[in-house]
Protein backbone atom coordinates (compact mmCIF):
# COMPACT_ATOMS: atom_id res chain seq x y z
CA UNK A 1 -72.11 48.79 -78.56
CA UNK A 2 -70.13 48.17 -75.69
CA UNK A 3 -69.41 51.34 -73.92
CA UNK A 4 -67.03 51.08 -70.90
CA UNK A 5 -64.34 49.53 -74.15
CA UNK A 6 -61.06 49.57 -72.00
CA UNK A 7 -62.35 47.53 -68.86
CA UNK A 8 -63.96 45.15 -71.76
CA UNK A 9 -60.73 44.52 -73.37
CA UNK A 10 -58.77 44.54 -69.57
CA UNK A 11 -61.36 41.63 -68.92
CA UNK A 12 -61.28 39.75 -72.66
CA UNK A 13 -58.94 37.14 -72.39
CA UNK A 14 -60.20 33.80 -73.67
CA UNK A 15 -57.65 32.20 -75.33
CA UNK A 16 -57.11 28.74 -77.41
CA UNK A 17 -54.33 26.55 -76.21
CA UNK A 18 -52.97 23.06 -77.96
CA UNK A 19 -52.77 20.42 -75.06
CA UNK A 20 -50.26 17.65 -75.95
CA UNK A 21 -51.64 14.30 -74.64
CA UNK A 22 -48.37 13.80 -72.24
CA UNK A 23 -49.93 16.72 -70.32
CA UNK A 24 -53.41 15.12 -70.36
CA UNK A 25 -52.49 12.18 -68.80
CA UNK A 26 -51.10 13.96 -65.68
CA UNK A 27 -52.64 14.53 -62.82
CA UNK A 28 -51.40 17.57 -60.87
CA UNK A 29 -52.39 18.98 -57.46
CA UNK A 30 -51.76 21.75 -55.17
CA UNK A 31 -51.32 20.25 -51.98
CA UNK A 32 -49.41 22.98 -49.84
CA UNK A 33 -49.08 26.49 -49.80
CA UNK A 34 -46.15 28.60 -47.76
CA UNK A 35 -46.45 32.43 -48.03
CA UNK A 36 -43.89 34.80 -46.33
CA UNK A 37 -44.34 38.43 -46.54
CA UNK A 38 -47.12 38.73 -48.47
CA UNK A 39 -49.55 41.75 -47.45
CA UNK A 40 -49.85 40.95 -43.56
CA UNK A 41 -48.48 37.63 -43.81
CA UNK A 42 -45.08 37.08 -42.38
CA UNK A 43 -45.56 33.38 -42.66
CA UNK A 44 -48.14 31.48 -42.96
CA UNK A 45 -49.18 27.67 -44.07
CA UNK A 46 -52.36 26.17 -46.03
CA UNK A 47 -52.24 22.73 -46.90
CA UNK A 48 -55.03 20.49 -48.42
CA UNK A 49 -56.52 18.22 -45.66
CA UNK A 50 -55.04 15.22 -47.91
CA UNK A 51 -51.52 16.49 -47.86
CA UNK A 52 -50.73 14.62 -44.18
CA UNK A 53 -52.25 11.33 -45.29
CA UNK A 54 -49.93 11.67 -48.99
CA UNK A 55 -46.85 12.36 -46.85
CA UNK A 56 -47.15 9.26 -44.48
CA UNK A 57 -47.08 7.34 -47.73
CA UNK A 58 -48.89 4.33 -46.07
CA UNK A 59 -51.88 3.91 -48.86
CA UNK A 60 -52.70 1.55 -51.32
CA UNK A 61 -54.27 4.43 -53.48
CA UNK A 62 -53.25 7.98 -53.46
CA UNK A 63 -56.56 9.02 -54.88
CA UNK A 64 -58.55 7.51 -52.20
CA UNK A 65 -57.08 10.01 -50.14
CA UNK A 66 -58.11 13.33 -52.06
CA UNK A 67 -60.23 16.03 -50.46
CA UNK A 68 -61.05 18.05 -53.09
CA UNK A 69 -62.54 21.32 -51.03
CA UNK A 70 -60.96 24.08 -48.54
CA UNK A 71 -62.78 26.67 -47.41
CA UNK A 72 -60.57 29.94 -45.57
CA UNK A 73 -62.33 31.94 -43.02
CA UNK A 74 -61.38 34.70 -40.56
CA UNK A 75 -62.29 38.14 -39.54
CA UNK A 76 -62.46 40.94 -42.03
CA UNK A 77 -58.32 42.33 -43.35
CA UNK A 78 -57.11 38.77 -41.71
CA UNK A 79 -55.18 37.10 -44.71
CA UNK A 80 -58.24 34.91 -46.42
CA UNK A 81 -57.63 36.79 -49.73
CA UNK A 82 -53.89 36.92 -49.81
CA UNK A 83 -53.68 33.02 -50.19
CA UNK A 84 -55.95 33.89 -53.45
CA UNK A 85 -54.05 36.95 -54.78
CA UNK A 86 -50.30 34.79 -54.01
CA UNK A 87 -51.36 32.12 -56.31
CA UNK A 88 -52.11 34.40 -59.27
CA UNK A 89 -48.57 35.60 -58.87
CA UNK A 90 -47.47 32.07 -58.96
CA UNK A 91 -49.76 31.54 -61.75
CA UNK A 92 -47.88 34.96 -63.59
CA UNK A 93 -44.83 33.42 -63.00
CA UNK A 94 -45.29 29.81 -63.73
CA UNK A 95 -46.46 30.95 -66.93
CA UNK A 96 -43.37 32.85 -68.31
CA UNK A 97 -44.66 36.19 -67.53
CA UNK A 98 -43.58 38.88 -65.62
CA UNK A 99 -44.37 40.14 -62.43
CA UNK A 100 -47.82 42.19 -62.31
CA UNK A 101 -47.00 46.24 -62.37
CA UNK A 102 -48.67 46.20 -59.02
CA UNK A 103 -46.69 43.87 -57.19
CA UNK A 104 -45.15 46.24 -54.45
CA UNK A 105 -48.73 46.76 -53.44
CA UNK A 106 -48.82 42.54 -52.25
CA UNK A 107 -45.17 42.61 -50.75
CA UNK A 108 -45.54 43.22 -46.96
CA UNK A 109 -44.00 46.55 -46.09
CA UNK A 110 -41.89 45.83 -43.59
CA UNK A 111 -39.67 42.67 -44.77
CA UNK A 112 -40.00 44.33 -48.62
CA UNK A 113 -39.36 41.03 -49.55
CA UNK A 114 -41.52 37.43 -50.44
CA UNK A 115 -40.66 33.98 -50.06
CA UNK A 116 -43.55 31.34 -51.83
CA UNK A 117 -42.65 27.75 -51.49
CA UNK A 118 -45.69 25.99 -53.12
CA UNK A 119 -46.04 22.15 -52.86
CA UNK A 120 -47.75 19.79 -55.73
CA UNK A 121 -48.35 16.53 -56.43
CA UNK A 122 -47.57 14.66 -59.76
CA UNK A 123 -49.12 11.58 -61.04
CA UNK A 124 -47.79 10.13 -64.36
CA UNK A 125 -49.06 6.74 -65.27
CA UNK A 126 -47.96 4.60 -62.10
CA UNK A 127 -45.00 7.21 -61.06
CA UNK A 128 -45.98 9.39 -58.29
CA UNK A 129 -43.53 12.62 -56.98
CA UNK A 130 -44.16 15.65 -54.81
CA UNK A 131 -42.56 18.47 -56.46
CA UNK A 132 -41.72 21.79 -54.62
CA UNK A 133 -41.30 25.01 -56.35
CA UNK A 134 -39.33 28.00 -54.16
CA UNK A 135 -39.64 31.71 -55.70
CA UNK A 136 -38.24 34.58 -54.04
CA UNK A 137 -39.02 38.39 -54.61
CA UNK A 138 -36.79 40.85 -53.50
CA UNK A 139 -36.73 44.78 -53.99
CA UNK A 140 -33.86 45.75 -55.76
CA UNK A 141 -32.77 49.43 -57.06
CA UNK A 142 -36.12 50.64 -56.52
CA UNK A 143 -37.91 47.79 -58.44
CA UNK A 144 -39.23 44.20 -56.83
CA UNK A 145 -36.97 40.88 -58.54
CA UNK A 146 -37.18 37.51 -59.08
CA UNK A 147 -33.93 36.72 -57.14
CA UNK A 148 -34.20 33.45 -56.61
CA UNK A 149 -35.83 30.03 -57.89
CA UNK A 150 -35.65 26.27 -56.61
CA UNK A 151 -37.14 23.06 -57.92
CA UNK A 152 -37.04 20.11 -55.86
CA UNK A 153 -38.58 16.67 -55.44
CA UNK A 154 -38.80 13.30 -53.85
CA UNK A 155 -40.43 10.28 -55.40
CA UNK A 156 -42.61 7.25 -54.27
CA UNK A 157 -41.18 3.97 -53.44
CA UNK A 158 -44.82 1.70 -54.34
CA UNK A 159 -43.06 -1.59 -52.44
CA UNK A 160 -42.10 0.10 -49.12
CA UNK A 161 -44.73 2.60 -49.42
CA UNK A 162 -42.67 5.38 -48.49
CA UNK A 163 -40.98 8.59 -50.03
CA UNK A 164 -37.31 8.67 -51.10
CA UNK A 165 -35.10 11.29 -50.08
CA UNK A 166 -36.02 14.90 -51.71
CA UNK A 167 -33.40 16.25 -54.27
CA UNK A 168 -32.51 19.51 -56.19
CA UNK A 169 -34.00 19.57 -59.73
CA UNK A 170 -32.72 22.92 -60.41
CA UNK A 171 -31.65 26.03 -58.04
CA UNK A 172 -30.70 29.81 -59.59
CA UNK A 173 -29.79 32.78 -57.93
CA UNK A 174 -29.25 36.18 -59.78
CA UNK A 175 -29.77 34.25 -63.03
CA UNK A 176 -26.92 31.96 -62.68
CA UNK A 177 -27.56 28.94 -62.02
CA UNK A 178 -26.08 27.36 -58.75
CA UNK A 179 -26.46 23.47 -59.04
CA UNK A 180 -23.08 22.34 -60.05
CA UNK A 181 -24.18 19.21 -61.43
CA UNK A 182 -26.60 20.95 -63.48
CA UNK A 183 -24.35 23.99 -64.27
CA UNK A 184 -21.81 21.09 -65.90
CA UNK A 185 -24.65 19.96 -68.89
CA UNK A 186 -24.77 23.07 -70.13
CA UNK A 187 -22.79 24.87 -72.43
CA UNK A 188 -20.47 27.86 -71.42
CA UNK A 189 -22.27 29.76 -74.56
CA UNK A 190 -26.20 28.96 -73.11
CA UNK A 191 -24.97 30.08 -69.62
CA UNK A 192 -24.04 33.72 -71.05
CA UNK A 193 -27.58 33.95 -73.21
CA UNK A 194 -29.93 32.84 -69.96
CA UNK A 195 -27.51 35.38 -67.65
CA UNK A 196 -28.20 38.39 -70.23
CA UNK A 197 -31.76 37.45 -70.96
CA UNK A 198 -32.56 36.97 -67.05
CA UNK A 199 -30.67 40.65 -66.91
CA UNK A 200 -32.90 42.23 -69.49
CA UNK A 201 -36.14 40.33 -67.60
CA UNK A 202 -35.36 40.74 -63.64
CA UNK A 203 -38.96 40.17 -63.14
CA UNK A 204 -39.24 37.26 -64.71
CA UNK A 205 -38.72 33.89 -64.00
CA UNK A 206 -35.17 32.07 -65.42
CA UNK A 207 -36.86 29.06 -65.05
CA UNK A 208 -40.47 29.65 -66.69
CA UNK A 209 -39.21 32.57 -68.72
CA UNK A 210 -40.53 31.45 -72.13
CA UNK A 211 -37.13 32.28 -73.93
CA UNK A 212 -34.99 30.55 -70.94
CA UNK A 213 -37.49 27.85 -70.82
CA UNK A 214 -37.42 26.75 -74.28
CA UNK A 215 -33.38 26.69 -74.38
CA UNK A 216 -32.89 24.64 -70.99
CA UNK A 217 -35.39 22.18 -72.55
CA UNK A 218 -33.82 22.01 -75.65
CA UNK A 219 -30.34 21.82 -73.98
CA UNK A 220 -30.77 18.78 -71.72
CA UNK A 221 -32.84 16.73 -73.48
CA UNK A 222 -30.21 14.43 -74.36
CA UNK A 223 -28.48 14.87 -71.02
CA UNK A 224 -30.57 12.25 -68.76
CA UNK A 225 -32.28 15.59 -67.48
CA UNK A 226 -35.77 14.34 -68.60
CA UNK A 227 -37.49 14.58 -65.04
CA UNK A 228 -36.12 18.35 -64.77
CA UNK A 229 -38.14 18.91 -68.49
CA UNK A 230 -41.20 17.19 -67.48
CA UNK A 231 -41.42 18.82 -64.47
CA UNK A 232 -40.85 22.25 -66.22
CA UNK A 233 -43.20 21.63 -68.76
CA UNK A 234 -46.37 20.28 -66.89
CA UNK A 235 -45.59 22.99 -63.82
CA UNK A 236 -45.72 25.52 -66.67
CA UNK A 237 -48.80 24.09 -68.84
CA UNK A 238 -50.22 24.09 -65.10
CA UNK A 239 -50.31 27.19 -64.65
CA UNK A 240 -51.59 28.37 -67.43
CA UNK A 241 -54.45 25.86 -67.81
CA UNK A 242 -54.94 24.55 -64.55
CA UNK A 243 -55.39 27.18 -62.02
CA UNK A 244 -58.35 29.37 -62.46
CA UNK A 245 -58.92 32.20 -60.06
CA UNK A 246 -61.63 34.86 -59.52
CA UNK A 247 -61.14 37.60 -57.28
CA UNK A 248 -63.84 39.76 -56.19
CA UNK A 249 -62.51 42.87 -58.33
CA UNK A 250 -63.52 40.57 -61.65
CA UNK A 251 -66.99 40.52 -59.54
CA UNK A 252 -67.29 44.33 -58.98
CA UNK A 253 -68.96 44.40 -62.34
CA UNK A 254 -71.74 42.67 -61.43
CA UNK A 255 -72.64 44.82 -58.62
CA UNK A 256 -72.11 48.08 -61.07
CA UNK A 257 -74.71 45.94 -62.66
CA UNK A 258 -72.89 47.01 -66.02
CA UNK A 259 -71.51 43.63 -67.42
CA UNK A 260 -71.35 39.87 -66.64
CA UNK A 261 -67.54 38.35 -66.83
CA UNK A 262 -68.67 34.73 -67.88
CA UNK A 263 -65.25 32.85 -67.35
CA UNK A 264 -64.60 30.20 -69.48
CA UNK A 265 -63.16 26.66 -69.71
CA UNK A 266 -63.72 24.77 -72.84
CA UNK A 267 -61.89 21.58 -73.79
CA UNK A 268 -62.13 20.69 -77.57
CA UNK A 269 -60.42 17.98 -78.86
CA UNK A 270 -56.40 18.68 -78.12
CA UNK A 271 -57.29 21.83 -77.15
CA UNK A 272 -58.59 24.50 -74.51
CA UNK A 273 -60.38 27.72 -74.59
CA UNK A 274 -59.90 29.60 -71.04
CA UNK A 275 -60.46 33.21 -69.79
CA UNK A 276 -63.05 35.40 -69.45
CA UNK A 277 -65.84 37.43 -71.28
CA UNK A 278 -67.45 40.11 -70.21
CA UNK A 279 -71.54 39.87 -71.61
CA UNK A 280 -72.93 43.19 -71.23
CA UNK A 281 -76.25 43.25 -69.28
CA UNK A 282 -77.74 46.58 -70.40
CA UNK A 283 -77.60 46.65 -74.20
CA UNK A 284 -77.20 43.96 -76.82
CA UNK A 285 -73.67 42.29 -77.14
CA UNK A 286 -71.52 41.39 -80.40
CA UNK A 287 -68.57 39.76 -81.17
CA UNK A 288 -66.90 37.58 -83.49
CA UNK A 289 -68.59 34.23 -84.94
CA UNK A 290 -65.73 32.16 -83.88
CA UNK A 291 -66.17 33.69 -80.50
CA UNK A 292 -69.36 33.69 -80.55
CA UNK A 293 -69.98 29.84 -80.99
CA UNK A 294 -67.81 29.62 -77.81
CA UNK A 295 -70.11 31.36 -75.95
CA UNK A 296 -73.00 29.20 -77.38
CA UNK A 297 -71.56 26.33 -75.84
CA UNK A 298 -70.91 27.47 -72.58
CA UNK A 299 -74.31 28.81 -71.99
CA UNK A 300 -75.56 25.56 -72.68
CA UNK A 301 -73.05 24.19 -70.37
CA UNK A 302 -73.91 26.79 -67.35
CA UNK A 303 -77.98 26.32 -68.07
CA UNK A 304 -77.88 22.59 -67.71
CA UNK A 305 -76.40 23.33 -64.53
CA UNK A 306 -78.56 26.12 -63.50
CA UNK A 307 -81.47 24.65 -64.15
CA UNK A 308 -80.54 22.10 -61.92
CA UNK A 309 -79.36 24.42 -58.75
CA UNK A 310 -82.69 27.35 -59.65
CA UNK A 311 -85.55 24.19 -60.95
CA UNK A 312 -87.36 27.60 -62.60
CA UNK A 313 -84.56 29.19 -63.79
CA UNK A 314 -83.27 29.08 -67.41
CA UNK A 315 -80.14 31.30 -69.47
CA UNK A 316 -80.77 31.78 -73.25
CA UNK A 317 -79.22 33.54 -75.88
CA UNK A 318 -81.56 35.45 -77.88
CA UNK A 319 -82.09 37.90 -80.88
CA UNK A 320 -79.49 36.27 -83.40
CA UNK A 321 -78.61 38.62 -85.68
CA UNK A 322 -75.53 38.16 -87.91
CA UNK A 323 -73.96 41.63 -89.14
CA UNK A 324 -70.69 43.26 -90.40
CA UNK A 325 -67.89 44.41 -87.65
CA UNK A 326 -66.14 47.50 -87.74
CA UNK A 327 -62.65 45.17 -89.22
CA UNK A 328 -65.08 43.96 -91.89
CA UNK A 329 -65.57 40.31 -90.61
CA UNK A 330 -68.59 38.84 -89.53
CA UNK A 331 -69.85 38.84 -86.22
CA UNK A 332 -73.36 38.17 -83.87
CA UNK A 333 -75.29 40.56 -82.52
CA UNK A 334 -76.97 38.87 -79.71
CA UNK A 335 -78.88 39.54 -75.53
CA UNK A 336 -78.61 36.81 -72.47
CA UNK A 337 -81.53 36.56 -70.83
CA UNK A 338 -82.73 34.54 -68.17
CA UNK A 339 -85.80 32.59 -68.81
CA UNK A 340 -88.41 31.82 -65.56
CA UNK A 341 -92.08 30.57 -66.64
CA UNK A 342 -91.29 30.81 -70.54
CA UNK A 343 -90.77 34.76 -69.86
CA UNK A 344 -87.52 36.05 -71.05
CA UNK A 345 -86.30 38.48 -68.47
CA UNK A 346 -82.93 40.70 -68.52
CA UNK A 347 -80.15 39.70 -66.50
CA UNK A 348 -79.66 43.05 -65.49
CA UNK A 349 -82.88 42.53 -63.13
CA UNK A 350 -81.51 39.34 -61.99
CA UNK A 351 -80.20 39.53 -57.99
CA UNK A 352 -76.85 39.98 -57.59
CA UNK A 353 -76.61 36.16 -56.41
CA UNK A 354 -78.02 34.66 -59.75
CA UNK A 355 -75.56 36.73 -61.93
CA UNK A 356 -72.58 35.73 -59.43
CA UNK A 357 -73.41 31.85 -60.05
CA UNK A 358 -73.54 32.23 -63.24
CA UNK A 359 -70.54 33.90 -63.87
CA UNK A 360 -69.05 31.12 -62.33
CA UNK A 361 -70.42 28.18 -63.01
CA UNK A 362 -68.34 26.84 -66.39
CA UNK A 363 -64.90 27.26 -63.70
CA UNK A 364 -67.17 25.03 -61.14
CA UNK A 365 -68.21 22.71 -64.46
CA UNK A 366 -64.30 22.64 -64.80
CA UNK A 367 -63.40 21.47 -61.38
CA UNK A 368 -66.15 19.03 -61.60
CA UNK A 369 -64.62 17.04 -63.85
CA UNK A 370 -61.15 17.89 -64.23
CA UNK A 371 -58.26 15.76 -62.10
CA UNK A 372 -55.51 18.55 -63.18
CA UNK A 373 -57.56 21.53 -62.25
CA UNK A 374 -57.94 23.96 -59.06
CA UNK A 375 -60.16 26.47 -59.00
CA UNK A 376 -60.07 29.26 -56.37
CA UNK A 377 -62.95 32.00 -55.72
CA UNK A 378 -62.74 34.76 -53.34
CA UNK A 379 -66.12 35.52 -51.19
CA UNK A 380 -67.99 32.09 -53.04
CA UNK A 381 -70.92 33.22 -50.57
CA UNK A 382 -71.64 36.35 -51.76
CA UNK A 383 -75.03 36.99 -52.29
CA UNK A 384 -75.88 33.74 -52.29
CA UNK A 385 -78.40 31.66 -49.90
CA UNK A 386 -76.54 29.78 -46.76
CA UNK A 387 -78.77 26.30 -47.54
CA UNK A 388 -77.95 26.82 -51.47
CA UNK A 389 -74.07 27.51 -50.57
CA UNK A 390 -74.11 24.81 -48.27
CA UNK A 391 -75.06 21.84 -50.90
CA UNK A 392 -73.03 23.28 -53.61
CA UNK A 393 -69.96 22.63 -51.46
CA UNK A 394 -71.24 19.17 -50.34
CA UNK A 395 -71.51 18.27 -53.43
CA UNK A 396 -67.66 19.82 -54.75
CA UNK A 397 -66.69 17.95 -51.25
CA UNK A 398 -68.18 14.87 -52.28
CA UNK A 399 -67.81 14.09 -56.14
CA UNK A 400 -65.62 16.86 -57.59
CA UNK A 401 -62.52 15.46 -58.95
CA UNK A 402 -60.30 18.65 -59.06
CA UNK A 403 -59.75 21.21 -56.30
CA UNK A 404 -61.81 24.00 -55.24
CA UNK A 405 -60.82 26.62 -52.59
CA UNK A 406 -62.42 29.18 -51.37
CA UNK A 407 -62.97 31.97 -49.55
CA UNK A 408 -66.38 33.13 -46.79
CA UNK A 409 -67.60 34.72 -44.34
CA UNK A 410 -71.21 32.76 -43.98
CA UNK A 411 -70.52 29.85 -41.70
CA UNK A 412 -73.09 27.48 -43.28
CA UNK A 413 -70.25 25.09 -44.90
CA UNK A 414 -68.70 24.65 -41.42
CA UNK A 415 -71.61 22.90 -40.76
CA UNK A 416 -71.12 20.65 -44.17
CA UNK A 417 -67.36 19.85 -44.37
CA UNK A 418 -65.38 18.64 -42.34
CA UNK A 419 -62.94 20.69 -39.82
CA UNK A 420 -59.97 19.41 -41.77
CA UNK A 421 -61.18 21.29 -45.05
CA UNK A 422 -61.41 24.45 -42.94
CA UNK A 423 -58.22 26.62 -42.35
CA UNK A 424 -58.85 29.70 -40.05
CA UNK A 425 -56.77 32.93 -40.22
CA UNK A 426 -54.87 33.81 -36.68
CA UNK A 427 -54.10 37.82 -35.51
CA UNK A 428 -50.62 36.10 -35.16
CA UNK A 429 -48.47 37.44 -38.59
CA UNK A 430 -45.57 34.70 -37.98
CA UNK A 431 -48.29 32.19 -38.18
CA UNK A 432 -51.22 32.86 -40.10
CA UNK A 433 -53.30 29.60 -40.69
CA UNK A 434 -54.44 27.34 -38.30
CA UNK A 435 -56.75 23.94 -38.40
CA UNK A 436 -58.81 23.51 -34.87
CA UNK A 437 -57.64 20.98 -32.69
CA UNK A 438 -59.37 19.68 -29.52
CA UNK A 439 -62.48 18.76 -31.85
CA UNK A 440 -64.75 16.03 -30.88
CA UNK A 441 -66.80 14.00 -32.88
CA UNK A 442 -70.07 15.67 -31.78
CA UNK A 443 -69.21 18.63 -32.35
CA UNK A 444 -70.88 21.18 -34.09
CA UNK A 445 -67.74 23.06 -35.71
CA UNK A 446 -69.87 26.39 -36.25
CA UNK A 447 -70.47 26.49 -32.15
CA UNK A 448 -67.02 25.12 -31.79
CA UNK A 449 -65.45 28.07 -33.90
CA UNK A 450 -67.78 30.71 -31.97
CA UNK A 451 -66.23 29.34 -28.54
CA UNK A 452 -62.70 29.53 -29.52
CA UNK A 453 -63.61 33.12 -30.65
CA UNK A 454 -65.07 34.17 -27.26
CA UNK A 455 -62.79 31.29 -25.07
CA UNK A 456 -59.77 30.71 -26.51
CA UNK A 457 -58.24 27.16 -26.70
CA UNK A 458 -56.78 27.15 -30.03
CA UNK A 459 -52.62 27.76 -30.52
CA UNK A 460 -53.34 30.79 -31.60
CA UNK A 461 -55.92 33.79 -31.28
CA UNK A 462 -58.68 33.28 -33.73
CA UNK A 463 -60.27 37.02 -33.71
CA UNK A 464 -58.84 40.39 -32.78
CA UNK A 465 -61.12 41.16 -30.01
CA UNK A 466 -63.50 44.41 -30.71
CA UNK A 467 -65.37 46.22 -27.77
CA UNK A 468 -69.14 46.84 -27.98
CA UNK A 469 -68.84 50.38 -26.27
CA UNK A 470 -65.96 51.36 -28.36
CA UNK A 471 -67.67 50.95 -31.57
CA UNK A 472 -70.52 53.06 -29.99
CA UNK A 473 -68.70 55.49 -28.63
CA UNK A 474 -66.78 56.21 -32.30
CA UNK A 475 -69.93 56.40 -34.12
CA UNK A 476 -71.02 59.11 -31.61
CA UNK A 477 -67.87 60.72 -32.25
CA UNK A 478 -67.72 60.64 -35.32
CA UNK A 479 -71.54 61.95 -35.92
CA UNK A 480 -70.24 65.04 -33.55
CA UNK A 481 -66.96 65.20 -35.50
CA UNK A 482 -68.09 68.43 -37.72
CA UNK A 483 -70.97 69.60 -35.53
């Protein structure tokens, strides 16, 4: 039924998880991002435009300072993607996994080495901290580490509205751990069991490591440690739940015009169903009842909100047709159509922008109306129409209450958000990521970016000048090349 089975099962990954209600009444949020030697980043910085407003302190309510959007742009091979493609290795290693097979193809070349320092924000009840997490990946005997791990954190004083001095959670280096206070609440015995399992796991996290993770907890939680848990805990259930990412090779699909990914986020009761699958677009689909009622439900999530962004546009699921599969259980045979004028049409003659918005749309439902949640989507403007693009993130910018980042090379949002929710990619390696400064009130920050491009008058050089006549003069050469 489904013929291309081994990217289908690469790309099947919806899975159920149990949320405890502690978690649920967290609020967590990305606020900062540090990435050093990652691809063509020696060092760079992306922080959310709320994150200088937070660390004054002066504020009455946090939340009242909350932008919700950031947009990345810059010239094509400039660095927009890697803050997308470092965050799913956070995300791997937050979650207890291990580093991706691929990873020496993210690691910059020359410093064969990466240093992430990512910044959040935790809200519990009236308690507010901001919680930094330090990885670093090294290459060692031929392989790329986890060498090195840091927690840290500072919390708010409400009555002088300021933040307390930061301190050390937890620190490890070479799976030991170095913070001697730490180090003394834990037993000579669980020492030896985290160094030998961090030995047999190099590219895993100690910290997140479900194995280490679960015996740290379960060590200090009678040892007045029970900020270091929670923090563990909701960084971890985080990752897992609350960062959703889609790069653009998820997306390729769409344009082999083979198969849909439909990504998923489904809260049900105490618990979430999250991933992605794939709903073939040239032949009729089955899968598993359980699975299939999923799917049910999120199509009538994404059509509600369709048919509010397309008025004449409609997604259905049709030709229900319960049968036997190949394990012997019961399954649905079943086709997605679009529906415009009460004609059912296939989605595989749908433009390449319809399919991409609805692929996404239960992750944009999710950010909507999710506090703990940050979505990030590579090339958001792909194939779809500048005014469209433009409202959709006017609308995130306006009401959304999780996170949404993104990535584009259309310039119609720079016209809808403002300058603050736009970081711009530099030719400068040491320092990636830039805001504009010098920006007036009037201005129109589309013209304004197109001057700095052509003038200068930023820090740092926006675009990597290219030469009219050189361009011409390789495409002549290159049409002569074999002549």
């Amino acid at each position: 039924m489904l013929r291309n089975r081994n990217l289908i099962d690469k790309l099947y990954s919806c899975v159920t998880m149990n949320m405890e209600v502690s978690y649920m009444n967290n609020l967590v949020r990305i606020e900062q991002i540090e990435i050093n030697g990652i691809k063509n980043i020696l060092h760079g910085e992306v922080a959310f435009q709320e994150y200088s407003e937070i660390l004054k302190g002066d504020f009455d309510d946090i939340r009242s300072t909350f932008h919700p959007v950031l947009g990345i742009y810059g010239q094509n091979g400039s660095g927009k993607s890697a803050v997308l493609e470092t965050t799913k290795i956070l995300k791997t290693i937050m979650s207890g996994e291990c580093l991706p097979k691929n990873i020496d193809q993210y690691i910059n070349n020359e410093k064969h080495e990466a240093n992430l320092i990512y910044t959040f924000l935790f809200i519990h009840e009236t308690n507010m901290q901001l919680v930094e997490y330090h990885v670093k990946i090294e290459l060692e005997d031929g392989n790329f580490n986890i060498t090195s791990e840091k927690l840290l954190s500072k919390s708010y004083d409400k009555d002088k509205k300021k933040w307390k001095p930061q301190v050390i959670l937890i620190q490890t280096d070479f799976g030991d751990i170095t913070l001697k206070k730490l180090k003394n609440k834990i037993s000579k015995d669980l020492l030896i069991e985290l160094r030998v399992v961090k030995d047999m796991q190099k590219d895993a996290s100690f910290i997140f490591y479900e194995r280490n993770r679960n015996s740290l907890i379960s060590e200090l939680k009678d040892k007045n440690e029970d900020y270091l848990i929670k923090t563990i805990e909701v960084l971890n259930i985080f990752a897992q739940t609350g960062l959703i990412i889609i790069e653009n090779d998820v997306m390729g699909s769409i344009n082999m015009n083979t198969f849909m990914p439909i990504s998923v986020y489904l809260p049900v009761k105490d618990s979430l169903k999250l991933g992605e699958i794939p709903v073939n677009i040239l032949e009729p689909n089955e899968m598993p009842l359980a699975l299939f009622h999923d799917m049910e439900k999120i199509i009538q999530q994404i059509d509600l909100v369709i048919s509010a962004i397309i008025p004449s546009l409609n997604i259905q699921i049709i030709h229900k047709k319960e049968q036997l599969l190949k394990d012997g259980s019961m399954g649905m045979n079943f086709e997605v159509v679009s529906v415009r004028n009460a004609k059912f049409i296939p989605l595989k003659y749908e433009s390449e922008g319809i399919k991409r918005i609805i692929s996404v749309t239960s992750s944009l439902i999710a950010a909507y109306n999710n506090n703990s949640l940050c979505l990030m989507i590579d090339e958001f403007d792909s194939g779809i129409y500048e005014y469209l693009l433009g409202e959709l993130l006017e609308i995130m910018n306006e009401s959304a209450k999780g996170q949404f980042v993104f990535t584009s090379h259309n310039l119609r949002p720079l016209e809808k958000l403002s300058y603050k929710s736009i970081i711009f990619t530099t030719v400068n390696p040491t320092n990636r990521f830039i805001r504009l400064t010098g920006v007036k009130p009037n201005n129109n920050i589309r013209d304004y970016y197109y001057t700095n491009i052509m003038l200068g008058g930023q820090s740092e050089q926006l675009y990597e000048e290219t030469k009219n006549y050189e361009i011409k003069r390789a495409f002549r050469k290159a049409g002569k090349l074999y002549e």
